[in-house]
C-alpha atoms as a PDB file:
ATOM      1  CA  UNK A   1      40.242  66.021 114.129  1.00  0.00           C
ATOM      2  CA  UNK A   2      36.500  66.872 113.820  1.00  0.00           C
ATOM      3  CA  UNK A   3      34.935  68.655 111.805  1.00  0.00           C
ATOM      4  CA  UNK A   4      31.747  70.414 113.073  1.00  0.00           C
ATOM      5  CA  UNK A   5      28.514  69.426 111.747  1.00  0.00           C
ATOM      6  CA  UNK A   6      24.985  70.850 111.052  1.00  0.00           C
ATOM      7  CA  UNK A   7      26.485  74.674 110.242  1.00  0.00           C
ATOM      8  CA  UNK A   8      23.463  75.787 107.901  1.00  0.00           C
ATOM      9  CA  UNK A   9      24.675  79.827 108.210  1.00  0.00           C
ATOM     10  CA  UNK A  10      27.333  81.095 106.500  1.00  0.00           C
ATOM     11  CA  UNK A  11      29.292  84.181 106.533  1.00  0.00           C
ATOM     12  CA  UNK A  12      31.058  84.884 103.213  1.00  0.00           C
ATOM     13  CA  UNK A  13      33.789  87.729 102.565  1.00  0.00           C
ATOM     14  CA  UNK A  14      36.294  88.521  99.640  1.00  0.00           C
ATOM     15  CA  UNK A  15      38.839  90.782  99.094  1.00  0.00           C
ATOM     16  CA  UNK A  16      41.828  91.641  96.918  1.00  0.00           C
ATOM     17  CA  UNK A  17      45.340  91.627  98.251  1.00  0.00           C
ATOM     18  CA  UNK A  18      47.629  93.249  95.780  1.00  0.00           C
ATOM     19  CA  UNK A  19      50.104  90.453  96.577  1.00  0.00           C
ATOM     20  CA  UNK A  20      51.363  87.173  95.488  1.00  0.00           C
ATOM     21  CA  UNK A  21      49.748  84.188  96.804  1.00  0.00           C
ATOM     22  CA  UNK A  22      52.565  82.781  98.357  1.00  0.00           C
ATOM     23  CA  UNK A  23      53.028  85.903 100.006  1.00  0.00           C
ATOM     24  CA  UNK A  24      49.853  86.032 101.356  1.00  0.00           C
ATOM     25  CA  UNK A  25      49.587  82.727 102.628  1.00  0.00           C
ATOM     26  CA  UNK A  26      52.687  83.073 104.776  1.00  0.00           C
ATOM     27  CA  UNK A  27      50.600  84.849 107.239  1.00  0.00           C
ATOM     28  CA  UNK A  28      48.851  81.650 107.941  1.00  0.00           C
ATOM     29  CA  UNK A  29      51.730  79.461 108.339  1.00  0.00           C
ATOM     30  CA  UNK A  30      54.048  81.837 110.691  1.00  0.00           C
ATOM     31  CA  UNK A  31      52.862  82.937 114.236  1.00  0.00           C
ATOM     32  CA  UNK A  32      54.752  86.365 114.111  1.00  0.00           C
ATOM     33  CA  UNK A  33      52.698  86.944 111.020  1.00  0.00           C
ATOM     34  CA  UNK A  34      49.602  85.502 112.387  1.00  0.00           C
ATOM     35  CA  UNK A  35      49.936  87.555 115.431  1.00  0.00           C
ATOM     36  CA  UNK A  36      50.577  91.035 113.086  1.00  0.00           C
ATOM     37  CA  UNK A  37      46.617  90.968 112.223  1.00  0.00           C
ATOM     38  CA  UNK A  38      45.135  88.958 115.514  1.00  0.00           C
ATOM     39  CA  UNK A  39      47.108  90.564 118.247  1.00  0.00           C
ATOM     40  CA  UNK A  40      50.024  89.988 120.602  1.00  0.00           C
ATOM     41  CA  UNK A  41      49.377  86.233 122.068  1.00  0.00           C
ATOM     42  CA  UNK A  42      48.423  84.776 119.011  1.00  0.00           C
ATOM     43  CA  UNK A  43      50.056  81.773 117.282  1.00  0.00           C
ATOM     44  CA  UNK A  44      49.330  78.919 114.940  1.00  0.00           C
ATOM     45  CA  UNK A  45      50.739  75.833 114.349  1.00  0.00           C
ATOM     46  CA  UNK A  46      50.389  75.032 110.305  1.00  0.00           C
ATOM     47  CA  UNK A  47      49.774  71.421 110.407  1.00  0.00           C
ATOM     48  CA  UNK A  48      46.170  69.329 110.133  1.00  0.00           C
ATOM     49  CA  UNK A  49      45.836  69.134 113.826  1.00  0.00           C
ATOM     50  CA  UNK A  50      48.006  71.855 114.467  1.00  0.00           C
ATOM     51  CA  UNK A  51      46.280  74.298 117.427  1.00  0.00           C
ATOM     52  CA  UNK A  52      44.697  78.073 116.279  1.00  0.00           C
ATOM     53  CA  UNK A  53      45.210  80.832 118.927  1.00  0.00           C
ATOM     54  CA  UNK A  54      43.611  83.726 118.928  1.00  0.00           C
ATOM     55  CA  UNK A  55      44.028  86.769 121.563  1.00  0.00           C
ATOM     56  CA  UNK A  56      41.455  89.452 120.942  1.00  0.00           C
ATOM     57  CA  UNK A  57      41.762  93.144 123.123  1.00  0.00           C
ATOM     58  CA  UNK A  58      40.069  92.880 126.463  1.00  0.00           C
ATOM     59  CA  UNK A  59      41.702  88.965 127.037  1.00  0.00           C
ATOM     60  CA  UNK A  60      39.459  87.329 124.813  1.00  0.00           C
ATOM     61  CA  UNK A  61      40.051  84.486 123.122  1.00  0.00           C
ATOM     62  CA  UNK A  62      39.264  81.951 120.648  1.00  0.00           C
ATOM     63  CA  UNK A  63      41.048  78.880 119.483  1.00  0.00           C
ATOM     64  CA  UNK A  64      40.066  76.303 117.301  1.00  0.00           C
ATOM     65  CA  UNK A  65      42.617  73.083 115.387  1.00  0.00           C
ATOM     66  CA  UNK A  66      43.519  73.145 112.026  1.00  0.00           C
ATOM     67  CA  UNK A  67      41.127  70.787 109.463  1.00  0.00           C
ATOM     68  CA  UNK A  68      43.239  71.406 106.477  1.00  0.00           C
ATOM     69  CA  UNK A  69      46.161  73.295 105.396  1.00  0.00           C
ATOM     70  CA  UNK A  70      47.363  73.280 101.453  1.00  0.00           C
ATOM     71  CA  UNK A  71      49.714  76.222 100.615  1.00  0.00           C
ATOM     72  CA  UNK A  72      49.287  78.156  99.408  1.00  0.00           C
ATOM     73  CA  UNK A  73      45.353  77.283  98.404  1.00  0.00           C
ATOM     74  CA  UNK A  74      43.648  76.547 101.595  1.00  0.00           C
ATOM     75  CA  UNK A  75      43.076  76.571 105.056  1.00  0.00           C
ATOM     76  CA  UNK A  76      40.374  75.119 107.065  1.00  0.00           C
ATOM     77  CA  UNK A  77      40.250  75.729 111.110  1.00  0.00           C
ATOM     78  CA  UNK A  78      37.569  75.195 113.660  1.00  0.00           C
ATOM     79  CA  UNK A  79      36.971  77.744 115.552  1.00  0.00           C
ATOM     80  CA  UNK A  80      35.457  78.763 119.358  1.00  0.00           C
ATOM     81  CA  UNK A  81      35.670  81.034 122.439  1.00  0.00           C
ATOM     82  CA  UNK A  82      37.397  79.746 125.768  1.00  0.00           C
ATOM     83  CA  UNK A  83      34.885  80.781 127.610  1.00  0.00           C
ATOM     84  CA  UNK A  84      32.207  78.751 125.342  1.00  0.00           C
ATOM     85  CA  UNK A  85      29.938  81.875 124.599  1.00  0.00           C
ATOM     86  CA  UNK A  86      28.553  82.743 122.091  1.00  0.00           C
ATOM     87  CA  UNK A  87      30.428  79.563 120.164  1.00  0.00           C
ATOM     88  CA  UNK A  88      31.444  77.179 122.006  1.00  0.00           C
ATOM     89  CA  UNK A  89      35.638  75.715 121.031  1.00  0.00           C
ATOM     90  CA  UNK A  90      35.100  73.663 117.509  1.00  0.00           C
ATOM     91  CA  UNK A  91      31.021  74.920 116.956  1.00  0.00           C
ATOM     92  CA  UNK A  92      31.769  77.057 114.064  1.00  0.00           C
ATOM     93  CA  UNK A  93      34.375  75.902 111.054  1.00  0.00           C
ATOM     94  CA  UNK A  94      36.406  78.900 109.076  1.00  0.00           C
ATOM     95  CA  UNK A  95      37.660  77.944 105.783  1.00  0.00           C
ATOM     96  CA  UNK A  96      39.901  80.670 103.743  1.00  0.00           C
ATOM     97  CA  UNK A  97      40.682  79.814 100.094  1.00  0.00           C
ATOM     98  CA  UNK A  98      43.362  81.823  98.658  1.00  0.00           C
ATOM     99  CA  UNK A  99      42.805  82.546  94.176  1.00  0.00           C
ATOM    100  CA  UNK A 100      45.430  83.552  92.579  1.00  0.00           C
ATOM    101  CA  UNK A 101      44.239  86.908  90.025  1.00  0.00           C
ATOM    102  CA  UNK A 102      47.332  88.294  88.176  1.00  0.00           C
ATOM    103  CA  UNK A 103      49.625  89.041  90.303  1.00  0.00           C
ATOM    104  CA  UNK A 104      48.031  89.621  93.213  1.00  0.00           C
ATOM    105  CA  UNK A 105      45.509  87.314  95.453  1.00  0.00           C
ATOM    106  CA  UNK A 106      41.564  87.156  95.807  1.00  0.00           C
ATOM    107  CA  UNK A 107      40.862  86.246  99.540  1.00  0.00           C
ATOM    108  CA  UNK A 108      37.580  83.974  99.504  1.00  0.00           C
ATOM    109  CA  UNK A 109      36.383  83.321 103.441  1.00  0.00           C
ATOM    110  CA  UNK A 110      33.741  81.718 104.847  1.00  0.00           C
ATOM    111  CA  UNK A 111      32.880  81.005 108.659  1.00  0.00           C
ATOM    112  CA  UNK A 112      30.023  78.652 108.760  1.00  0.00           C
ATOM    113  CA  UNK A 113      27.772  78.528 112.249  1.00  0.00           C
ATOM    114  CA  UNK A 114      24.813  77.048 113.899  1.00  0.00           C
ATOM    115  CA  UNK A 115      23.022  79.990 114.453  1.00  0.00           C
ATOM    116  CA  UNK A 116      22.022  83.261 112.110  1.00  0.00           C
ATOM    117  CA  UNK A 117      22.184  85.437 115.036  1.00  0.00           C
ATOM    118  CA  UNK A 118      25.478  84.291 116.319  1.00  0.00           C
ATOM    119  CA  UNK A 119      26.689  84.291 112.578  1.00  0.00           C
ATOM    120  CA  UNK A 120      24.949  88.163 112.353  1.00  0.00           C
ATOM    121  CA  UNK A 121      27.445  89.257 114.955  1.00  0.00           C
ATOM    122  CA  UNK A 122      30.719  88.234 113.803  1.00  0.00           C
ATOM    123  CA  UNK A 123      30.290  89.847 110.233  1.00  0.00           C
ATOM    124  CA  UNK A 124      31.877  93.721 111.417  1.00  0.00           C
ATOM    125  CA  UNK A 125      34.387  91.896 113.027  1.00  0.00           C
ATOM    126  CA  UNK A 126      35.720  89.789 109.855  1.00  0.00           C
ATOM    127  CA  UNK A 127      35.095  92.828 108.049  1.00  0.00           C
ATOM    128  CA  UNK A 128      37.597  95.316 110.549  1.00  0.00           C
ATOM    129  CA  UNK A 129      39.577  91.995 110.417  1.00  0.00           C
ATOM    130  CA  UNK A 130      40.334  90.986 106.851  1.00  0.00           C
ATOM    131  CA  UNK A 131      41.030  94.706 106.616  1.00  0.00           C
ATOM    132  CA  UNK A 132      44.016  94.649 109.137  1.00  0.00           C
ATOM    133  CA  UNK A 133      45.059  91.418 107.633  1.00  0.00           C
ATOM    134  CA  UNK A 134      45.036  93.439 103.955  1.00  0.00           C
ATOM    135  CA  UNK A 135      47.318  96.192 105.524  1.00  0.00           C
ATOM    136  CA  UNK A 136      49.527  93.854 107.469  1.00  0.00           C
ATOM    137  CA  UNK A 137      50.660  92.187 103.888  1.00  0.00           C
ATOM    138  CA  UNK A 138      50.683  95.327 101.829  1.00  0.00           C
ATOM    139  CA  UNK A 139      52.847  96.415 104.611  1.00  0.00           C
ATOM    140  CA  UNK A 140      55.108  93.791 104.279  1.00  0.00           C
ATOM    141  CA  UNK A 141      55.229  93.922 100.595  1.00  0.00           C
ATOM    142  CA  UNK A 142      55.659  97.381 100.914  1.00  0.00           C
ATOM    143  CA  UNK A 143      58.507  97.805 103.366  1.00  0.00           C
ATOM    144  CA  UNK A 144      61.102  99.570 101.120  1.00  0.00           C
ATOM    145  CA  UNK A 145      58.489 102.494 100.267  1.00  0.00           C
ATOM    146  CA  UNK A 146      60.504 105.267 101.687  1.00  0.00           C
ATOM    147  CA  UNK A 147      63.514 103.925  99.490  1.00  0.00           C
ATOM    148  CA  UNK A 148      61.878 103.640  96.502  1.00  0.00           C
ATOM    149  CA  UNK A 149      60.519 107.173  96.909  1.00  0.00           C
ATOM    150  CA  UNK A 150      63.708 108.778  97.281  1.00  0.00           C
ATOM    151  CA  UNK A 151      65.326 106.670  94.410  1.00  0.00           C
ATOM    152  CA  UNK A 152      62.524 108.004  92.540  1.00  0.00           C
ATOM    153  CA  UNK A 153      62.733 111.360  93.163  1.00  0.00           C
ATOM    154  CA  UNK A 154      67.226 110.923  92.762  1.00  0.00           C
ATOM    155  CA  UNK A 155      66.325 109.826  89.303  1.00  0.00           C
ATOM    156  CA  UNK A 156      64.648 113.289  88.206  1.00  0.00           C
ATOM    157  CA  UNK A 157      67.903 114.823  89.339  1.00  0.00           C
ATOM    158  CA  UNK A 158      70.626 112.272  87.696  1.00  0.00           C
ATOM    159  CA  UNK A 159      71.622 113.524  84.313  1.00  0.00           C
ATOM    160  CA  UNK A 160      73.292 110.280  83.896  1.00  0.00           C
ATOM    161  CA  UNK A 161      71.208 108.292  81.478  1.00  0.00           C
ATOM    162  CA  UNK A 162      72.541 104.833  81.928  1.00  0.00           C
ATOM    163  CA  UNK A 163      72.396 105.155  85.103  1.00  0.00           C
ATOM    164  CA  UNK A 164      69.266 106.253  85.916  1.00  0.00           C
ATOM    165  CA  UNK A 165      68.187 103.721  83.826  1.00  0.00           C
ATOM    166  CA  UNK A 166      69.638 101.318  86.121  1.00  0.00           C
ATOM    167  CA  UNK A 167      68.060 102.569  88.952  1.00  0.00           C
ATOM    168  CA  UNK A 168      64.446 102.780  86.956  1.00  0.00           C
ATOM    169  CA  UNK A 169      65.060  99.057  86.229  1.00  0.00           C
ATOM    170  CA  UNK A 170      65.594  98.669  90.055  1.00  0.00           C
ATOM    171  CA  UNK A 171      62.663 100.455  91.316  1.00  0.00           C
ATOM    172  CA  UNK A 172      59.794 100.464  88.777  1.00  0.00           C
ATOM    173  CA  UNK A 173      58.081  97.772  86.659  1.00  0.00           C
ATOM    174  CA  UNK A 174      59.045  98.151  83.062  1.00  0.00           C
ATOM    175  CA  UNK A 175      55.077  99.565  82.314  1.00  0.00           C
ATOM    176  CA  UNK A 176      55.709 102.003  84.739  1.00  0.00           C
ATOM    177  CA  UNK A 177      53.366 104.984  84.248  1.00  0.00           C
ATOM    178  CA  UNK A 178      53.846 108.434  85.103  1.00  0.00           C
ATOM    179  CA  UNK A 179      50.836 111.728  84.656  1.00  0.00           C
ATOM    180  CA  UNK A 180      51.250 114.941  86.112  1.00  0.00           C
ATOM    181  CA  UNK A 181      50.671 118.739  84.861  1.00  0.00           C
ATOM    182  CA  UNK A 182      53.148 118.133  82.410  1.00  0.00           C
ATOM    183  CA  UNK A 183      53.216 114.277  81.633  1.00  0.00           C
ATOM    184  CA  UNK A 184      51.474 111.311  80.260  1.00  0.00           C
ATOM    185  CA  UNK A 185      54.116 108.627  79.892  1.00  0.00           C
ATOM    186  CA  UNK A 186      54.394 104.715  79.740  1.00  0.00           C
ATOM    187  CA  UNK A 187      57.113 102.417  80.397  1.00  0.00           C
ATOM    188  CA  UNK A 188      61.109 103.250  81.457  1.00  0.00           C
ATOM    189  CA  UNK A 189      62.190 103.982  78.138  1.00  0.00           C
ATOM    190  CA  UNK A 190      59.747 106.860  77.499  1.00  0.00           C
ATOM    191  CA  UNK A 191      59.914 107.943  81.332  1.00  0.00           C
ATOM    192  CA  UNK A 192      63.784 107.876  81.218  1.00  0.00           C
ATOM    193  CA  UNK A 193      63.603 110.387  77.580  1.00  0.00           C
ATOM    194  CA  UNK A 194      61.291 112.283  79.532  1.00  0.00           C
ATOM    195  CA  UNK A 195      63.706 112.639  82.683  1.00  0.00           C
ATOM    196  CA  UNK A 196      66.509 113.617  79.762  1.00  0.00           C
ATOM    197  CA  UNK A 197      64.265 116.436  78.666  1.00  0.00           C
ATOM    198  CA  UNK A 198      63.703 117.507  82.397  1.00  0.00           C
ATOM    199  CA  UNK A 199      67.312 118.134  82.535  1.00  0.00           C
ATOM    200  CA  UNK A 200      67.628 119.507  79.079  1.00  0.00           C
ATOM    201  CA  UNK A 201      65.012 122.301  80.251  1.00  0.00           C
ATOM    202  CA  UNK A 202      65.774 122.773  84.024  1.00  0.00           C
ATOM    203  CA  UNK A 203      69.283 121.924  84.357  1.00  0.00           C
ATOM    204  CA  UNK A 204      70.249 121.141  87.875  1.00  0.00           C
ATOM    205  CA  UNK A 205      67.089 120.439  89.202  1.00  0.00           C
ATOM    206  CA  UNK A 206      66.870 118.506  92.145  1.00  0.00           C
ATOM    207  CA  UNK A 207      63.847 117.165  93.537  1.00  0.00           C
ATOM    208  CA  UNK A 208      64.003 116.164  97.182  1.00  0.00           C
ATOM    209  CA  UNK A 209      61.238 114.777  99.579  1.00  0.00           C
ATOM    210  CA  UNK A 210      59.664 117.207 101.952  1.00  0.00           C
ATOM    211  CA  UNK A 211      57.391 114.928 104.478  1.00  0.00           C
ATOM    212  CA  UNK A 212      57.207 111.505 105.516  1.00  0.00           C
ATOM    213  CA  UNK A 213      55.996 108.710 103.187  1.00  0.00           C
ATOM    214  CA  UNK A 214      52.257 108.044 103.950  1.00  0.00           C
ATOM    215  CA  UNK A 215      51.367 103.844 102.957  1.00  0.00           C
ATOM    216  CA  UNK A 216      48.477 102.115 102.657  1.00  0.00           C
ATOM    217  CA  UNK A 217      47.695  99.305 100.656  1.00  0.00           C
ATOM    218  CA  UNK A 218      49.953  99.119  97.929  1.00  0.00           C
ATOM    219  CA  UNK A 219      49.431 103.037  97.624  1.00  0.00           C
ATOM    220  CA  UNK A 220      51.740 105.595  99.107  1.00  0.00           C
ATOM    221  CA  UNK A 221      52.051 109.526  99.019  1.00  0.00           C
ATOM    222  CA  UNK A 222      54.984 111.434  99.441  1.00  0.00           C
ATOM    223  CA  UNK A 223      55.333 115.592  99.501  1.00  0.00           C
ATOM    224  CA  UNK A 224      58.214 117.076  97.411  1.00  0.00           C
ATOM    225  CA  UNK A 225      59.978 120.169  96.828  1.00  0.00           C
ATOM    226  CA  UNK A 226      62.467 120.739  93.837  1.00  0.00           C
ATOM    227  CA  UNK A 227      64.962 123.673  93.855  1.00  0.00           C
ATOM    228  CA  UNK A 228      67.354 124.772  91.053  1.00  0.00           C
ATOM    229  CA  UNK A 229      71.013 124.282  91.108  1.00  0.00           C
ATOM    230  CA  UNK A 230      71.856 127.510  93.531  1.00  0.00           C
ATOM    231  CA  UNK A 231      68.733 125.773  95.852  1.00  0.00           C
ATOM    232  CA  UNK A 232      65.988 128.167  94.793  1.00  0.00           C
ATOM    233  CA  UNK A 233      62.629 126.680  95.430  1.00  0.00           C
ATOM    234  CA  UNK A 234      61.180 126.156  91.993  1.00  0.00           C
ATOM    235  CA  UNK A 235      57.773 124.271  93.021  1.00  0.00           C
ATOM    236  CA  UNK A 236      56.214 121.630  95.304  1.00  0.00           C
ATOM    237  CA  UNK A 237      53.737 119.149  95.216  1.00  0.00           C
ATOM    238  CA  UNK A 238      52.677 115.360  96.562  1.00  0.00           C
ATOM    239  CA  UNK A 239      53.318 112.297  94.850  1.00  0.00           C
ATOM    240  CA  UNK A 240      51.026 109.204  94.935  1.00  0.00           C
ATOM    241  CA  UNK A 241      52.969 106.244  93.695  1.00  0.00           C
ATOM    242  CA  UNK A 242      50.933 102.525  93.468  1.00  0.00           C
ATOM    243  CA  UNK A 243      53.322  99.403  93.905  1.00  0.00           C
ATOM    244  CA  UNK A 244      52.909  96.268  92.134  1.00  0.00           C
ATOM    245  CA  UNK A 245      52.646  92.847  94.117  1.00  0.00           C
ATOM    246  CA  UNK A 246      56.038  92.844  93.935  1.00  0.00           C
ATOM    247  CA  UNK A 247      56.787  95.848  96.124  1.00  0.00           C
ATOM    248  CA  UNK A 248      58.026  97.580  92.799  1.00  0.00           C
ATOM    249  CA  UNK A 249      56.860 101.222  91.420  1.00  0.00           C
ATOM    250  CA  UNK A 250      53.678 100.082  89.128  1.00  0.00           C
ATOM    251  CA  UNK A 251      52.656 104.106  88.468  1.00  0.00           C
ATOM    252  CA  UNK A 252      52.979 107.760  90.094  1.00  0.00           C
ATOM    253  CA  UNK A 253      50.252 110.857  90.162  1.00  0.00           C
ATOM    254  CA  UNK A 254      52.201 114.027  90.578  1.00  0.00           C
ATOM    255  CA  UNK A 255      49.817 116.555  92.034  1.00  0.00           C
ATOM    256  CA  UNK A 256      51.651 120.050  91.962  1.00  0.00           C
ATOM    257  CA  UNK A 257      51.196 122.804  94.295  1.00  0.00           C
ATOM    258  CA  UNK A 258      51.501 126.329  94.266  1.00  0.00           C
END
């Protein structure tokens, strides 16, 4: 292993991933993963040593060999086109360090070069990229959206206390925040009195979701309809719900319609 020398210009991004580190850095250490954000073709091998593929649209590639790897901190990778234009394989060096803030990660990348120019033309595409790689993990973290949604909206309509509670406990983090027309609440407890007085006021209620779930980023929005006990519309709207790095229900906007 060599690492390149003379590489004066840098390109530096950051972002925040609301996700755990460890979560994060599993989409440098697993090809499927790796591929998710690159493109179909693409692979690495997570070892110092260990070969970087990557398969852009239009059969272009790049490749470069892994420097270092420390998970879930660090990962340092030459990298190069095949074709040797406009870097040549091992003339540039990318280094990603991965900071854990909270609960979720600060991505800190920087691709150093030999040339501004060259280094000028790659900074759209880590941009476009570290933006695919940002959905790709919120994704994952994410999976379960539609399920949490519809547990969600179940728990408006269970007058069963403890065990809607149970269900809040499974779905939401205990701060769990909740603000629409009629609501400014904090935390299960208060949300779960709140969901008592719901029934209390509107017995029967049901609120059931009317469109698919919409995700992106940790943030998702879902369209809803609730109907009394005989199945009388009574209102719609769209909830936005934010999940916490842990895929969990962190806080939900109702926005009501007509």
């Amino acid at each position: 292993m060599t690492t390149p020398a003379n590489l004066p210009h840098r390109l530096d991004r950051t972002l925040l991933i609301h996700a755990r580190r460890e979560t994060v850095f599993r989409f440098f250490t697993d090809s499927a993963r790796w591929a998710s954000w690159w493109g179909e073709g693409s692979s690495i091998d997570p070892r110092p040593g260990g070969t970087v593929v990557i398969r852009y649209p239009g059969a272009v590639e790049a490749r470069g060999e892994i420097i270092e790897i420390t998970a879930p901190e660090r990962l340092t990778f030459t990298y190069g086109y095949a074709t040797g234009s406009p870097i040549s394989p091992g003339a540039s060096l990318v280094t990603v360090r991965l900071e854990a803030v909270g609960a979720g990660t600060r991505i800190h990348l920087t691709h150093a070069f030999t040339d501004a120019a060259v280094r000028d033309e790659h900074v759209q595409g880590w941009r476009y990229q570290l933006s695919l790689f940002s959905n790709v993990v919120s994704n994952e973290v994410c999976a379960n959206a539609s399920d949490l949604v519809d547990a969600w909206l179940d728990a408006w309509s269970d007058a069963d206390r403890p065990r809607r509670d149970t269900t809040l406990a499974r779905i939401a983090a205990p701060g769990v925040s909740f603000r629409d027309r009629f609501s400014n609440v904090e935390g299960i407890e208060d949300l779960s009195a709140h969901l008592d007085a719901a029934q209390r006021f509107m017995p029967g209620l049901r609120l059931q979701r009317d469109s698919q779930v919409r995700q992106c980023q940790g943030v998702a929005a879902a369209d809803w309809i609730a109907r009394s006990v005989e199945g009388q519309e009574r209102a719609r709207g769209t909830n936005v719900f934010a999940f916490d790095a842990d895929g969990r229900i962190e806080s939900v906007t109702g926005l009501w319609g007509k």
